[in-house]
PDB file of N, CA and C in Angstrom:
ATOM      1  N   UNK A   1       0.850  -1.173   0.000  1.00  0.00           N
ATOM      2  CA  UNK A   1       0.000   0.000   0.000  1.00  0.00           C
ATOM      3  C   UNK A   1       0.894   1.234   0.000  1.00  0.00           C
ATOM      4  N   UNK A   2       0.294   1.843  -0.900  1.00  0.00           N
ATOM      5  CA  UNK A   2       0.845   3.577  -0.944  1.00  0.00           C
ATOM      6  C   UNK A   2       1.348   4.703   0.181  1.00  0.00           C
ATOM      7  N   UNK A   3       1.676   4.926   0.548  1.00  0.00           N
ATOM      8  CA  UNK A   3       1.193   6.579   1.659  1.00  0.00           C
ATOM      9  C   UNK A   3       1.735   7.427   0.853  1.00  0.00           C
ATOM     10  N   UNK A   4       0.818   8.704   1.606  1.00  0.00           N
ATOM     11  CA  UNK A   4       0.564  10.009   1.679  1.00  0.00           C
ATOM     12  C   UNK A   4       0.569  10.626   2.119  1.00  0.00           C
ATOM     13  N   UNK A   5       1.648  12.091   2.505  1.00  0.00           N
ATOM     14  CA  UNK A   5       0.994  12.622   3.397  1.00  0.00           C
ATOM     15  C   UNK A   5       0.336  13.518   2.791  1.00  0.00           C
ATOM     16  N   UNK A   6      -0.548  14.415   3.617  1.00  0.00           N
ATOM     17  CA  UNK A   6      -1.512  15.434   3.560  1.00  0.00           C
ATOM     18  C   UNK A   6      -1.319  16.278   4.574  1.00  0.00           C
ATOM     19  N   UNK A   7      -1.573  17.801   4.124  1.00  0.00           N
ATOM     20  CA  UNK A   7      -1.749  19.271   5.517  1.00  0.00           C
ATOM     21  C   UNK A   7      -3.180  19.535   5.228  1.00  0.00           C
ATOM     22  N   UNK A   8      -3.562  19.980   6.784  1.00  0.00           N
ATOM     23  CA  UNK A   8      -4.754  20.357   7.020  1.00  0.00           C
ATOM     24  C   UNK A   8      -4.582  21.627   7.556  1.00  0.00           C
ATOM     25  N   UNK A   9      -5.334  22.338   8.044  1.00  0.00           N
ATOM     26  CA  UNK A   9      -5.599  23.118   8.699  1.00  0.00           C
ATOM     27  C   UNK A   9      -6.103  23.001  10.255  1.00  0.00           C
ATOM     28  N   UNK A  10      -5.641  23.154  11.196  1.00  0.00           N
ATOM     29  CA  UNK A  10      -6.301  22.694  12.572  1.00  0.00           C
ATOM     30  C   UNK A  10      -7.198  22.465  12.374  1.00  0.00           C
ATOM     31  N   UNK A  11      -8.601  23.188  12.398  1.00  0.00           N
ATOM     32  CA  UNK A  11     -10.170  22.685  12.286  1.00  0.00           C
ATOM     33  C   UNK A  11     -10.123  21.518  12.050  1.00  0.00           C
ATOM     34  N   UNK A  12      -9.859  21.074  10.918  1.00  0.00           N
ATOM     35  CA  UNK A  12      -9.994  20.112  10.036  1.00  0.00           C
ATOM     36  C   UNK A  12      -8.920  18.541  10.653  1.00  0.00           C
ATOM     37  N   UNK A  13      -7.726  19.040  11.211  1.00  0.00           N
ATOM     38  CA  UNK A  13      -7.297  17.849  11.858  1.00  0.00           C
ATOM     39  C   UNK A  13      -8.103  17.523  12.626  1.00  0.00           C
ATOM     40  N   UNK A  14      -8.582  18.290  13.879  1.00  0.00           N
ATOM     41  CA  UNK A  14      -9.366  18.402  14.933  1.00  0.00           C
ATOM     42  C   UNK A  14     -10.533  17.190  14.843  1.00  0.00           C
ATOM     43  N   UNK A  15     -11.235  17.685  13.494  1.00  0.00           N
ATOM     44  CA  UNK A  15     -12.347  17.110  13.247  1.00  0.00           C
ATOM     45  C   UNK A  15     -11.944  15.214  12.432  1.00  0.00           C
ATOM     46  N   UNK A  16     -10.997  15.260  11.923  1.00  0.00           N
ATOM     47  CA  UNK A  16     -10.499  13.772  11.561  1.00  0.00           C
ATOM     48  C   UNK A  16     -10.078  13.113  13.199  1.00  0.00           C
ATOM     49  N   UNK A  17      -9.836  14.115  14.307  1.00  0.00           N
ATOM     50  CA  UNK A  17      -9.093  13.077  15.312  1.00  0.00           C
ATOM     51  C   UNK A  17     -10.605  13.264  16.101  1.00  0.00           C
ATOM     52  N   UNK A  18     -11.464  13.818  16.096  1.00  0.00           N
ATOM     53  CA  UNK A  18     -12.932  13.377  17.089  1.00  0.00           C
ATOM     54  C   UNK A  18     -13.371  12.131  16.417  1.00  0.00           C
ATOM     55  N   UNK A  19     -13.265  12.147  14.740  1.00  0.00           N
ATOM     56  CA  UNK A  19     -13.973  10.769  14.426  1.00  0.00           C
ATOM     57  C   UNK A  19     -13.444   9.415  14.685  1.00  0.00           C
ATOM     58  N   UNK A  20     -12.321   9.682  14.814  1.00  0.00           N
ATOM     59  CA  UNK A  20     -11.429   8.656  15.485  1.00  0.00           C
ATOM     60  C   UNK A  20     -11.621   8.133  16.774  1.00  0.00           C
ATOM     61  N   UNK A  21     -11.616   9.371  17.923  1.00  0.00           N
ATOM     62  CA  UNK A  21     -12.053   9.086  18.957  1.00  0.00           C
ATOM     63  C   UNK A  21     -13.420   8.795  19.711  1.00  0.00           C
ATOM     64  N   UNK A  22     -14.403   9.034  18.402  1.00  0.00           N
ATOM     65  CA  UNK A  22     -15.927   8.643  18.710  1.00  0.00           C
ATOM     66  C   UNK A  22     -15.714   6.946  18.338  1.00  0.00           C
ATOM     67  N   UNK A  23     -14.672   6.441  17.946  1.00  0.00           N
ATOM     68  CA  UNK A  23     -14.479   5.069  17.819  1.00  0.00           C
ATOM     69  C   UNK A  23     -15.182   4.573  16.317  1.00  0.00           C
ATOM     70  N   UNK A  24     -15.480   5.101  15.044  1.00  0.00           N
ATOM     71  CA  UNK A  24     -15.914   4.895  14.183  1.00  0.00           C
ATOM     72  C   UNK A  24     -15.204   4.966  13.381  1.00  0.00           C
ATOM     73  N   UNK A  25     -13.835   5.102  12.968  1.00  0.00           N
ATOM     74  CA  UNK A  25     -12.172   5.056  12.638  1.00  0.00           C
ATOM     75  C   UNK A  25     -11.825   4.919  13.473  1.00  0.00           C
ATOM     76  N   UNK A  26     -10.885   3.504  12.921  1.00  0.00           N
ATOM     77  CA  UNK A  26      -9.439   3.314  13.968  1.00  0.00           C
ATOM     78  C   UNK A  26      -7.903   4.157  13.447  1.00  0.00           C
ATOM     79  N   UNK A  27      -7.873   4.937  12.503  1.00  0.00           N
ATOM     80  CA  UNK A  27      -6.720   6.132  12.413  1.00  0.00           C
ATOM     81  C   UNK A  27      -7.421   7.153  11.081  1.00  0.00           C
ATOM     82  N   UNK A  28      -6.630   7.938  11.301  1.00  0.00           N
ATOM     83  CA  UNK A  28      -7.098   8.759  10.219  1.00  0.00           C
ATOM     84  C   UNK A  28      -6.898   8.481   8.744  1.00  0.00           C
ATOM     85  N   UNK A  29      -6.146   7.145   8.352  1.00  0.00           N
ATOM     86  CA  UNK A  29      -5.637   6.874   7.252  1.00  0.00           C
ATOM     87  C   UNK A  29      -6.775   6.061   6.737  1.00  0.00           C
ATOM     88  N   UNK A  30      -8.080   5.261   7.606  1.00  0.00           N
ATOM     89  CA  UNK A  30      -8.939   4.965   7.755  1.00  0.00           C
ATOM     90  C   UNK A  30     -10.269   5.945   7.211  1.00  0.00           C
ATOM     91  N   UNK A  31     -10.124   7.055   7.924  1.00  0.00           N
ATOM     92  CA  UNK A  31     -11.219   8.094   7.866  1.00  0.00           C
ATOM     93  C   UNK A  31     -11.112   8.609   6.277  1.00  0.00           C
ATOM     94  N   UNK A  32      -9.484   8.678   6.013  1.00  0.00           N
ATOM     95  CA  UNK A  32      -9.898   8.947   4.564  1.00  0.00           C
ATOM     96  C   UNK A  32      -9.933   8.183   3.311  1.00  0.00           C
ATOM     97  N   UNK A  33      -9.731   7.050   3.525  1.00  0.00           N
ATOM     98  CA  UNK A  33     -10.084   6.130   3.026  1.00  0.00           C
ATOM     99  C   UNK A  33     -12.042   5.874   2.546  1.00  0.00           C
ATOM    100  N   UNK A  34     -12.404   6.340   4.015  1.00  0.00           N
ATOM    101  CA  UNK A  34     -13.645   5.907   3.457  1.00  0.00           C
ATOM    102  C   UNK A  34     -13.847   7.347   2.671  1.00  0.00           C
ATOM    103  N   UNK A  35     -13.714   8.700   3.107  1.00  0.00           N
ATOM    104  CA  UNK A  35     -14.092   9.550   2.299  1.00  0.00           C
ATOM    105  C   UNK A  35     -13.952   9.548   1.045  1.00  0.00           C
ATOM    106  N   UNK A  36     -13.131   8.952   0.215  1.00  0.00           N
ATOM    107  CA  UNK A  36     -12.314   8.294  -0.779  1.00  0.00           C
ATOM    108  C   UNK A  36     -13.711   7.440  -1.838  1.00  0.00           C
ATOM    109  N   UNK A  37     -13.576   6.455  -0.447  1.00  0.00           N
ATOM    110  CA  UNK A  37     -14.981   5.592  -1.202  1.00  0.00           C
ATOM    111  C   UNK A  37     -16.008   6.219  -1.772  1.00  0.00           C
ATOM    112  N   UNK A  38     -16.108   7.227  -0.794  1.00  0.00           N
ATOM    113  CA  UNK A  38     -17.796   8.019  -0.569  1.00  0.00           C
ATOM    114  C   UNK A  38     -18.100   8.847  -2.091  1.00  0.00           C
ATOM    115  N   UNK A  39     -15.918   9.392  -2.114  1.00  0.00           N
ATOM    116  CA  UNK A  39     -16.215  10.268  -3.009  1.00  0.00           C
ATOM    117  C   UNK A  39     -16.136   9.270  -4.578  1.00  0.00           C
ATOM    118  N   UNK A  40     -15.603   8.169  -4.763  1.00  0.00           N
ATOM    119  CA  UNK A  40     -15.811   7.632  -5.869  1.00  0.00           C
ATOM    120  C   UNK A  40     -17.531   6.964  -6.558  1.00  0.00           C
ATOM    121  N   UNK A  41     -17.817   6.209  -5.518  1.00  0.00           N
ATOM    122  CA  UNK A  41     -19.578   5.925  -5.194  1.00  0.00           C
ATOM    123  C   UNK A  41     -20.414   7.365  -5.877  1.00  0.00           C
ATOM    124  N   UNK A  42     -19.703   8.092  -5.101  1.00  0.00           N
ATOM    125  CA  UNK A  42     -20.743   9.667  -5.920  1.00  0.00           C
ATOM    126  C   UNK A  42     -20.405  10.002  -7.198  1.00  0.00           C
ATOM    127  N   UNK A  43     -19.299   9.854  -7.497  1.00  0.00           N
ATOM    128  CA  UNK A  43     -18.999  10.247  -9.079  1.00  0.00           C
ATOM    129  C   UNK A  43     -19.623   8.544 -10.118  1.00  0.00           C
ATOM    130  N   UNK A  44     -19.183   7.790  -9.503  1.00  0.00           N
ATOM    131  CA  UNK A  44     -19.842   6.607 -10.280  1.00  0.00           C
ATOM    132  C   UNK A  44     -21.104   6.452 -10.482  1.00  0.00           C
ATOM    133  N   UNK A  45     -22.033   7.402  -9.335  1.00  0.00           N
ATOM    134  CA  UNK A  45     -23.302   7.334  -9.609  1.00  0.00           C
ATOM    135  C   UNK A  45     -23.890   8.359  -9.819  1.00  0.00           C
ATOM    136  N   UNK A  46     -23.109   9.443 -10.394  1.00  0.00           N
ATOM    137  CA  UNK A  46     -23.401  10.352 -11.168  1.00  0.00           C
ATOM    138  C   UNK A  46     -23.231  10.292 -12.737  1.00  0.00           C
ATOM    139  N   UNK A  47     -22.260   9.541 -12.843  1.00  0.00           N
ATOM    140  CA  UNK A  47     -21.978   9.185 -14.773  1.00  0.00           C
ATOM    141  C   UNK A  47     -23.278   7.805 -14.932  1.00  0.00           C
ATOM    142  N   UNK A  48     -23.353   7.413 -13.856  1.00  0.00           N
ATOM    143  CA  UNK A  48     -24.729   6.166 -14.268  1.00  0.00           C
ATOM    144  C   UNK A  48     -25.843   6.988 -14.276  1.00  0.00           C
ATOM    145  N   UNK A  49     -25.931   8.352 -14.259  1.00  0.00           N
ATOM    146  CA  UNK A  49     -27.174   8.511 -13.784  1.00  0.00           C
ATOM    147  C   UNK A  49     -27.542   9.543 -15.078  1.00  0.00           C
ATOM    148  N   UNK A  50     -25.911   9.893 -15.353  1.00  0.00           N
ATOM    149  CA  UNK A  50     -25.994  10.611 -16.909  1.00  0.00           C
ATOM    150  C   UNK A  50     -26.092   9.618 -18.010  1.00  0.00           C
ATOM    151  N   UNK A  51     -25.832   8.888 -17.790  1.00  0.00           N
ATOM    152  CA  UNK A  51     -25.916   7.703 -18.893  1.00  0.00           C
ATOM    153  C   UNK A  51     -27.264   7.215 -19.407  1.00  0.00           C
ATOM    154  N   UNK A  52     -28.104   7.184 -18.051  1.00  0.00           N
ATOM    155  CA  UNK A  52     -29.668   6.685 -18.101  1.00  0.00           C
ATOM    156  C   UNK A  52     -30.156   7.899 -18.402  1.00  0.00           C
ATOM    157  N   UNK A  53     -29.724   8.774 -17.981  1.00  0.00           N
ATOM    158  CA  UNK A  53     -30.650  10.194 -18.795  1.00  0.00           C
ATOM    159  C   UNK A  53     -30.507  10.171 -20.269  1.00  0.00           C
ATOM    160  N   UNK A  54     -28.971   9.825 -20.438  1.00  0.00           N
ATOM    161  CA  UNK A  54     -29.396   9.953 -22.308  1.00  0.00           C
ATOM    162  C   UNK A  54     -30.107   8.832 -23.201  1.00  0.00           C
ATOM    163  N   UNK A  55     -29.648   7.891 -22.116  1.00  0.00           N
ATOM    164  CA  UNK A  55     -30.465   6.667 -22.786  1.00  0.00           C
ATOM    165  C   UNK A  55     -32.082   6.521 -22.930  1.00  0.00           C
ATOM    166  N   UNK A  56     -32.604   7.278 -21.646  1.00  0.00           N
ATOM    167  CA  UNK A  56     -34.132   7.544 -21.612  1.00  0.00           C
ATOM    168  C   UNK A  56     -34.541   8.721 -22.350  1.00  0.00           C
ATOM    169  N   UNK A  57     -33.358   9.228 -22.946  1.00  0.00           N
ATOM    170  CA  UNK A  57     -33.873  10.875 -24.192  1.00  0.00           C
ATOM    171  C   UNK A  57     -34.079  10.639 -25.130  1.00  0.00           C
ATOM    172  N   UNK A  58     -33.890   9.276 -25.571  1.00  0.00           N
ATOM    173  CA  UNK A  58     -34.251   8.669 -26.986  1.00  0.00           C
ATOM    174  C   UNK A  58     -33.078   9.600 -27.818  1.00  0.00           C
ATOM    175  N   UNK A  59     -33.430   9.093 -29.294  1.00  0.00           N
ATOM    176  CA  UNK A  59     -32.275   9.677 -30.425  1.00  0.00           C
ATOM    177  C   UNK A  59     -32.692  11.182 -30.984  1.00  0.00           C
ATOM    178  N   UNK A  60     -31.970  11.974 -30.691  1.00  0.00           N
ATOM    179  CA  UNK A  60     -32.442  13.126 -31.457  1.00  0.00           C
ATOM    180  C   UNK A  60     -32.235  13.195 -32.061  1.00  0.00           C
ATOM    181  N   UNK A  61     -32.889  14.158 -33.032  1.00  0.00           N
ATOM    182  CA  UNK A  61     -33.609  14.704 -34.528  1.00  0.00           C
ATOM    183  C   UNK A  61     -31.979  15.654 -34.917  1.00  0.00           C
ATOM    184  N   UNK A  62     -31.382  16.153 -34.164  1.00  0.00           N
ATOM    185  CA  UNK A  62     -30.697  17.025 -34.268  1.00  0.00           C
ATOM    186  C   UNK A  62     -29.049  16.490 -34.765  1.00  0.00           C
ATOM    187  N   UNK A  63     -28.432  17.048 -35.825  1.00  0.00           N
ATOM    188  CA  UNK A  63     -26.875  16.737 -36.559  1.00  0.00           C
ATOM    189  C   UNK A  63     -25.715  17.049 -34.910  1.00  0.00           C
ATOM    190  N   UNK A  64     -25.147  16.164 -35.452  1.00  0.00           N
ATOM    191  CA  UNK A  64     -23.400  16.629 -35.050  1.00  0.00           C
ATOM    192  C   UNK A  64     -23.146  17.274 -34.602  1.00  0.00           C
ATOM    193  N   UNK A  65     -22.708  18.366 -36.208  1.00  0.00           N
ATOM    194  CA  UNK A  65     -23.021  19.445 -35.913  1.00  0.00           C
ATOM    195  C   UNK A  65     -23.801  20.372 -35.313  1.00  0.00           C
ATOM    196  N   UNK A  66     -24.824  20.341 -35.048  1.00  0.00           N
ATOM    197  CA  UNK A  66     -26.037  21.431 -34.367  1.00  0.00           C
ATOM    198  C   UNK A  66     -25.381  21.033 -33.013  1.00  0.00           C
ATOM    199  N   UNK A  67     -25.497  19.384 -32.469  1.00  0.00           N
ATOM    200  CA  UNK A  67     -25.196  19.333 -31.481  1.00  0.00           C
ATOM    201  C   UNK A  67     -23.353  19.610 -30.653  1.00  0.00           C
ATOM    202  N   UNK A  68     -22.843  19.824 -31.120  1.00  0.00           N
ATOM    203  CA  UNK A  68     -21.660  20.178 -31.217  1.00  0.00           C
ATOM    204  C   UNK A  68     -21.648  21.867 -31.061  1.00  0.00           C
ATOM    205  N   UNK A  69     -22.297  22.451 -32.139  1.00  0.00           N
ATOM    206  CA  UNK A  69     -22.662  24.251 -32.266  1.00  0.00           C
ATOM    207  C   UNK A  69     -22.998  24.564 -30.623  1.00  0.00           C
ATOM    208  N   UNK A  70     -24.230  23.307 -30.285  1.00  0.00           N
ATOM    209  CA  UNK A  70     -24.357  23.932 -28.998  1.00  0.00           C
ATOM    210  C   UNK A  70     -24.083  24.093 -27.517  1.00  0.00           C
ATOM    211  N   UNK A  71     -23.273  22.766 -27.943  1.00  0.00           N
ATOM    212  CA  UNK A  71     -21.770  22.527 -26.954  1.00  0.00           C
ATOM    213  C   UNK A  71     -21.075  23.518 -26.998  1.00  0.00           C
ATOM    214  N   UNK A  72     -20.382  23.845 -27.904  1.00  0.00           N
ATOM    215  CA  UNK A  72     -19.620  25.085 -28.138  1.00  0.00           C
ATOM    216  C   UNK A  72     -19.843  26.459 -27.700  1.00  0.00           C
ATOM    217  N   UNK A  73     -21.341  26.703 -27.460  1.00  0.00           N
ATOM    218  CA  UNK A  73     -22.018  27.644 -26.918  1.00  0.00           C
ATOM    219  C   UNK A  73     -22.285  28.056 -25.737  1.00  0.00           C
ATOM    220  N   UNK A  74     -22.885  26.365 -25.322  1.00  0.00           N
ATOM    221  CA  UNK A  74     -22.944  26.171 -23.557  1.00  0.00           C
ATOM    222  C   UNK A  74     -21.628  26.787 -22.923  1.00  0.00           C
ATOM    223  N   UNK A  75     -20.574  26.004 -23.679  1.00  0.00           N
ATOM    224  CA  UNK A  75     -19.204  26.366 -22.878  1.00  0.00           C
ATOM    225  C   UNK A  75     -18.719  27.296 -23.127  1.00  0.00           C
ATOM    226  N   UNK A  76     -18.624  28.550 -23.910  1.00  0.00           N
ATOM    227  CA  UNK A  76     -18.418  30.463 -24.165  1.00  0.00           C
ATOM    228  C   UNK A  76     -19.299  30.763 -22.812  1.00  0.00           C
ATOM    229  N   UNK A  77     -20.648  30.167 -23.017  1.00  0.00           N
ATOM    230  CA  UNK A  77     -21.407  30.406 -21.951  1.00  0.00           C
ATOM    231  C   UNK A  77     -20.990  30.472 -20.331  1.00  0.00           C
ATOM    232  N   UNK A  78     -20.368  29.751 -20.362  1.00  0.00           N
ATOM    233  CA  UNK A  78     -20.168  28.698 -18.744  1.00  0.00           C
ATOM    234  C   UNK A  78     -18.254  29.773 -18.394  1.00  0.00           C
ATOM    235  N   UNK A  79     -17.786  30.032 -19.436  1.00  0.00           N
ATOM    236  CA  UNK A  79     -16.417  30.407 -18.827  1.00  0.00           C
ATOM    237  C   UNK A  79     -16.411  31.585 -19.006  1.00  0.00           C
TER     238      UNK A  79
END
């Protein structure tokens, strides 16, 4: 297995060593581990969840191109 270290900010150690000591992690290498999980689970079930959206949008009517034009747009838009 890998290590890492990581800096926190007090608060934030503070709060990794209460979860430890509420006995629900046995070290902090633990605690982020599961955050780890938590955070992959959420992105995995966010691309499944985009996936079933396009799959339940049926095929659009609309080119490549158009759809591409408005990609291109969204994102001028967005930055």
């Amino acid at each position: 297995m890998a290590s890492m270290n990581i800096s926190l900010p007090d608060a934030m150690r503070d709060w990794v060593q209460e979860q430890i000591d509420s006995g629900k992690y046995a070290s902090a290498s633990d605690y982020v581990r599961d955050l780890i999980r938590h955070d992959q689970s959420y992105a995995h079930q966010f691309l499944q969840n985009a996936i079933t959206e396009g799959i339940e949008s049926g095929i659009s009517e609309r080119s490549m191109d158009e759809l591409l034009q408005e990609a291109k747009q969204k994102a001028a838009h967005n930055s």
